[in-house]
Protein backbone atom coordinates (compact mmCIF):
# COMPACT_ATOMS: atom_id res chain seq x y z
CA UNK A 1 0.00 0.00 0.00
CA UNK A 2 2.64 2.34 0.53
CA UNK A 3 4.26 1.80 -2.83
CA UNK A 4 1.12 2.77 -4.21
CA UNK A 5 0.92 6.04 -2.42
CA UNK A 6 4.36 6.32 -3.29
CA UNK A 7 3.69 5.80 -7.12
CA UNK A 8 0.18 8.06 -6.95
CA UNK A 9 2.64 10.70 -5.75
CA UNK A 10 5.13 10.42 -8.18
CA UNK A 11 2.35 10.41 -10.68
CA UNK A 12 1.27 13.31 -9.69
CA UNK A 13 4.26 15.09 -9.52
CA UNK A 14 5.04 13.97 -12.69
CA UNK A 15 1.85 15.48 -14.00
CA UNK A 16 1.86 18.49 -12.39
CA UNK A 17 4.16 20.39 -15.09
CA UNK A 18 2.65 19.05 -17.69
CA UNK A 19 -1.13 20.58 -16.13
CA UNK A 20 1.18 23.82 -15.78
CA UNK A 21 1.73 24.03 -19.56
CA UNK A 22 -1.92 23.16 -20.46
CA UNK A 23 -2.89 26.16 -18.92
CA UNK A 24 -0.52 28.23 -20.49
CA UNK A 25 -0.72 27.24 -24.12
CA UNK A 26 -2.65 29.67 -25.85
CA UNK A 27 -5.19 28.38 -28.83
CA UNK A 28 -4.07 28.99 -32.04
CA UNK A 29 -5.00 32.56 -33.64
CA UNK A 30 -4.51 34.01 -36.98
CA UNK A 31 -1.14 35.88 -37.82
CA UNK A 32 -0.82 39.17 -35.88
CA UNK A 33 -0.17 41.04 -39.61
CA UNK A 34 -3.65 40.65 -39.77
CA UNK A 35 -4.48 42.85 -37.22
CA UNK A 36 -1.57 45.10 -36.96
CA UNK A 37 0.58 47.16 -40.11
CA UNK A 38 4.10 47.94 -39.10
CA UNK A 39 4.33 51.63 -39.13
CA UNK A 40 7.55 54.01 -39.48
CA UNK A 41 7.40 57.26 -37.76
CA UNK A 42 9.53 60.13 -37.65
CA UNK A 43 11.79 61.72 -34.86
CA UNK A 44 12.48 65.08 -33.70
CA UNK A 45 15.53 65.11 -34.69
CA UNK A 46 14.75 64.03 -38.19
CA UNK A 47 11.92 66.54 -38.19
CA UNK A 48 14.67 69.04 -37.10
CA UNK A 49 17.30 68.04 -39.75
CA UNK A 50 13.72 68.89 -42.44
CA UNK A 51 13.16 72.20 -41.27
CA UNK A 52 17.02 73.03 -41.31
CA UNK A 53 17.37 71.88 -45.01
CA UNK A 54 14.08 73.68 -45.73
CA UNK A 55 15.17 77.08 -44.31
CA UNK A 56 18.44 76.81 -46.16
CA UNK A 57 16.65 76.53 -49.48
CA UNK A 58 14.85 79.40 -48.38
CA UNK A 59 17.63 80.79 -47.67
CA UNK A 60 19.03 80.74 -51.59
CA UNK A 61 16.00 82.57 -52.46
CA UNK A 62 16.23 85.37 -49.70
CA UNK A 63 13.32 84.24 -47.84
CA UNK A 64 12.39 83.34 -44.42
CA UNK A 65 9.64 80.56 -43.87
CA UNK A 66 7.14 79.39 -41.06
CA UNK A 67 8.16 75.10 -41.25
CA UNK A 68 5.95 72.43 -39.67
CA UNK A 69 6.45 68.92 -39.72
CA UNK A 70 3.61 66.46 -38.78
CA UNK A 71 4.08 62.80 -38.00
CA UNK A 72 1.73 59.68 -40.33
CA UNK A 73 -1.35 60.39 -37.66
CA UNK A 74 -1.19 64.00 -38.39
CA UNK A 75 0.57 64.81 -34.93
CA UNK A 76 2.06 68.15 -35.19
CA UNK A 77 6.40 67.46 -34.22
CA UNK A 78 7.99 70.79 -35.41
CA UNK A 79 6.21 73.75 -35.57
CA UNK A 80 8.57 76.85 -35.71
CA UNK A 81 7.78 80.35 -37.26
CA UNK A 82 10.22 82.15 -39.22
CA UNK A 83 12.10 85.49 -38.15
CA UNK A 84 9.92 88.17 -39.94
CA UNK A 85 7.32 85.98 -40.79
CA UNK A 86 3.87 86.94 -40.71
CA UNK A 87 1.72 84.72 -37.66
CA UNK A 88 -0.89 83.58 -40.28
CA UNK A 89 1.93 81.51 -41.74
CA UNK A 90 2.85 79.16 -39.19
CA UNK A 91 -1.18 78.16 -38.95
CA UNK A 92 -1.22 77.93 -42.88
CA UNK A 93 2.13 75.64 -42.74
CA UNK A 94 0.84 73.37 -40.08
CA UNK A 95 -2.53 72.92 -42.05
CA UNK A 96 -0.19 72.47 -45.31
CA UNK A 97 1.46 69.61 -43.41
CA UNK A 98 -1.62 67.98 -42.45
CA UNK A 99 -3.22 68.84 -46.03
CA UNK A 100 -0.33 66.92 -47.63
CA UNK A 101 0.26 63.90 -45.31
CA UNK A 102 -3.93 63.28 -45.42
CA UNK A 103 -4.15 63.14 -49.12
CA UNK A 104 -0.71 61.67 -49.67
CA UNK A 105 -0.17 64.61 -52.22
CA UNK A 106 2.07 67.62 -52.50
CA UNK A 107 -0.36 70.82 -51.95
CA UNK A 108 0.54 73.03 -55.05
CA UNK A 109 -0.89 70.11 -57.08
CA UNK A 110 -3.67 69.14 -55.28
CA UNK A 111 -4.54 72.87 -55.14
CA UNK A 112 -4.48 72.98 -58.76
CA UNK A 113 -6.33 69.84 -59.48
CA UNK A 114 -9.17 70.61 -57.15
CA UNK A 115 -9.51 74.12 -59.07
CA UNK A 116 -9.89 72.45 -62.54
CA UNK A 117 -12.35 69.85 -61.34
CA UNK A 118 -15.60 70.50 -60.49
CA UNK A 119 -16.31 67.43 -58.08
CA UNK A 120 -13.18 68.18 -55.77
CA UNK A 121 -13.26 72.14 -55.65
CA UNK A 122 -15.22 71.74 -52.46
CA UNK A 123 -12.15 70.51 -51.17
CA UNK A 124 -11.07 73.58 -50.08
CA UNK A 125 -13.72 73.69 -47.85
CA UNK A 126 -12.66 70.93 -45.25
CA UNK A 127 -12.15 72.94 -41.86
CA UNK A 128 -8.50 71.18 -41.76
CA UNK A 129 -7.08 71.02 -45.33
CA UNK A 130 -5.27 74.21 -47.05
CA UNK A 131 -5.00 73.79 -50.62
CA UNK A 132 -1.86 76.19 -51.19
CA UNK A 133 1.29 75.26 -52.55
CA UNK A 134 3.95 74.21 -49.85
CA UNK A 135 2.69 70.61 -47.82
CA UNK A 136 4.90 67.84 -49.31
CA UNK A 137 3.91 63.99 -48.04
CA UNK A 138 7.43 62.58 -46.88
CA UNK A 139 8.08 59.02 -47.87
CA UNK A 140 9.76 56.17 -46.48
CA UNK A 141 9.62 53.01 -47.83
CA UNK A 142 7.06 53.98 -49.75
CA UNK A 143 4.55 54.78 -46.80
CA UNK A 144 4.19 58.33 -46.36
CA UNK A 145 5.22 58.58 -43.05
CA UNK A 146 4.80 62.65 -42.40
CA UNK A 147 4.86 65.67 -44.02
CA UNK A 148 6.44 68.87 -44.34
CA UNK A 149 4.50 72.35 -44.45
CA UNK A 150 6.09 75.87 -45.70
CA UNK A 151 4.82 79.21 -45.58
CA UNK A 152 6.02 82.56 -45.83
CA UNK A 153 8.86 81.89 -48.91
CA UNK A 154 7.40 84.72 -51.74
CA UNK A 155 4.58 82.36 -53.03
CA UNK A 156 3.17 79.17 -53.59
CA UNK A 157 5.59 77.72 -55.95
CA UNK A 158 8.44 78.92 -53.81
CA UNK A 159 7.07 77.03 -50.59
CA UNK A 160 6.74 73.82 -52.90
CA UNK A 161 10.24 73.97 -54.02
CA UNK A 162 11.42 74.90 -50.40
CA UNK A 163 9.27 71.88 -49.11
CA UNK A 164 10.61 69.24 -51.58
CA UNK A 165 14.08 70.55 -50.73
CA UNK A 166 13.82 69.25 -47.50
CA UNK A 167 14.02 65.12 -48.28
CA UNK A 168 16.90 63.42 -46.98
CA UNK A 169 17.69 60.89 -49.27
CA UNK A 170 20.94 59.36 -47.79
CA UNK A 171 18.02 58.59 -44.72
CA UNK A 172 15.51 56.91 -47.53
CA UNK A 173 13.11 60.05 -46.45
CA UNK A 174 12.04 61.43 -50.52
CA UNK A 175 9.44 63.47 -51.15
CA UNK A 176 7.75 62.97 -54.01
């Protein structure tokens, strides 16, 4: 009789671990790329190293620019107003940000599409999106994974060039 209390016990403990894992094996489920997209996102610094390449384009053309960056959820990073530069301007370079990052498209030609087509002119009439020339998407990858807004450079064309000055390719960061 003892050896079989002895054995139970041993059977038991024997058993025990193996209960253990039961309970922690998880059912099987579906690939987790299903569910979640693996995102890039942008630093400060990078957002930074943007705003000083844009304002040294500027810079070539004798102008000083408002410069925001936003992040791919339309997160506001850099927002920095330019020495001279009128206040309405860092507003209208946040919004150009957001404008291009939301539509994936550089401003100055979404601007111009939306005037030549009847069924997008309204557009310009979303509370957040500026349809001026100067929000370039910024591309990794190819996700957009921010964008860049200028104001204040002598125009719309200027703050589109100034914008897509601003890529760092040696980073993999274009803009289109």
């Amino acid at each position: 009789m003892y050896k079989a209390k002895q054995l139970a016990g041993l059977s038991l403990a024997l058993l025990l671990p193996g209960l253990g894992m039961a309970q922690t094996t998880r059912p099987a489920t579906p690939a987790t790329s299903a569910y979640v997209a693996p995102a890039f996102r942008l630093t400060l610094a990078t957002a930074l190293e943007l705003a000083v390449r844009a304002r040294a384009k500027a810079a070539t053309l004798n102008q000083q620019v408002s410069v925001a960056v936003v992040d791919a959820s339309g997160q506001t990073i850099l927002l920095a107003q330019g020495d001279g530069v009128g206040p309405h301007n860092t507003e209208a370079s946040r919004r150009k940000a957001f404008t291009a990052l939301s539509t994936k498209t550089p401003t100055l030609l979404l601007g111009r599409k939306a005037r030549a087509n009847p069924d997008t002119q309204n557009l310009a009439n979303l509370p957040e999106l500026l349809l001026l020339g100067g929000g370039v998407p910024l591309r990794y990858q190819g996700q957009v994974i921010g964008a860049i807004g200028i104001s204040g450079g002598g125009g719309a064309e200027n703050d589109d060039l100034i914008g897509h000055a601003a890529s760092m390719p040696e980073a993999g960061i274009t803009t289109p």
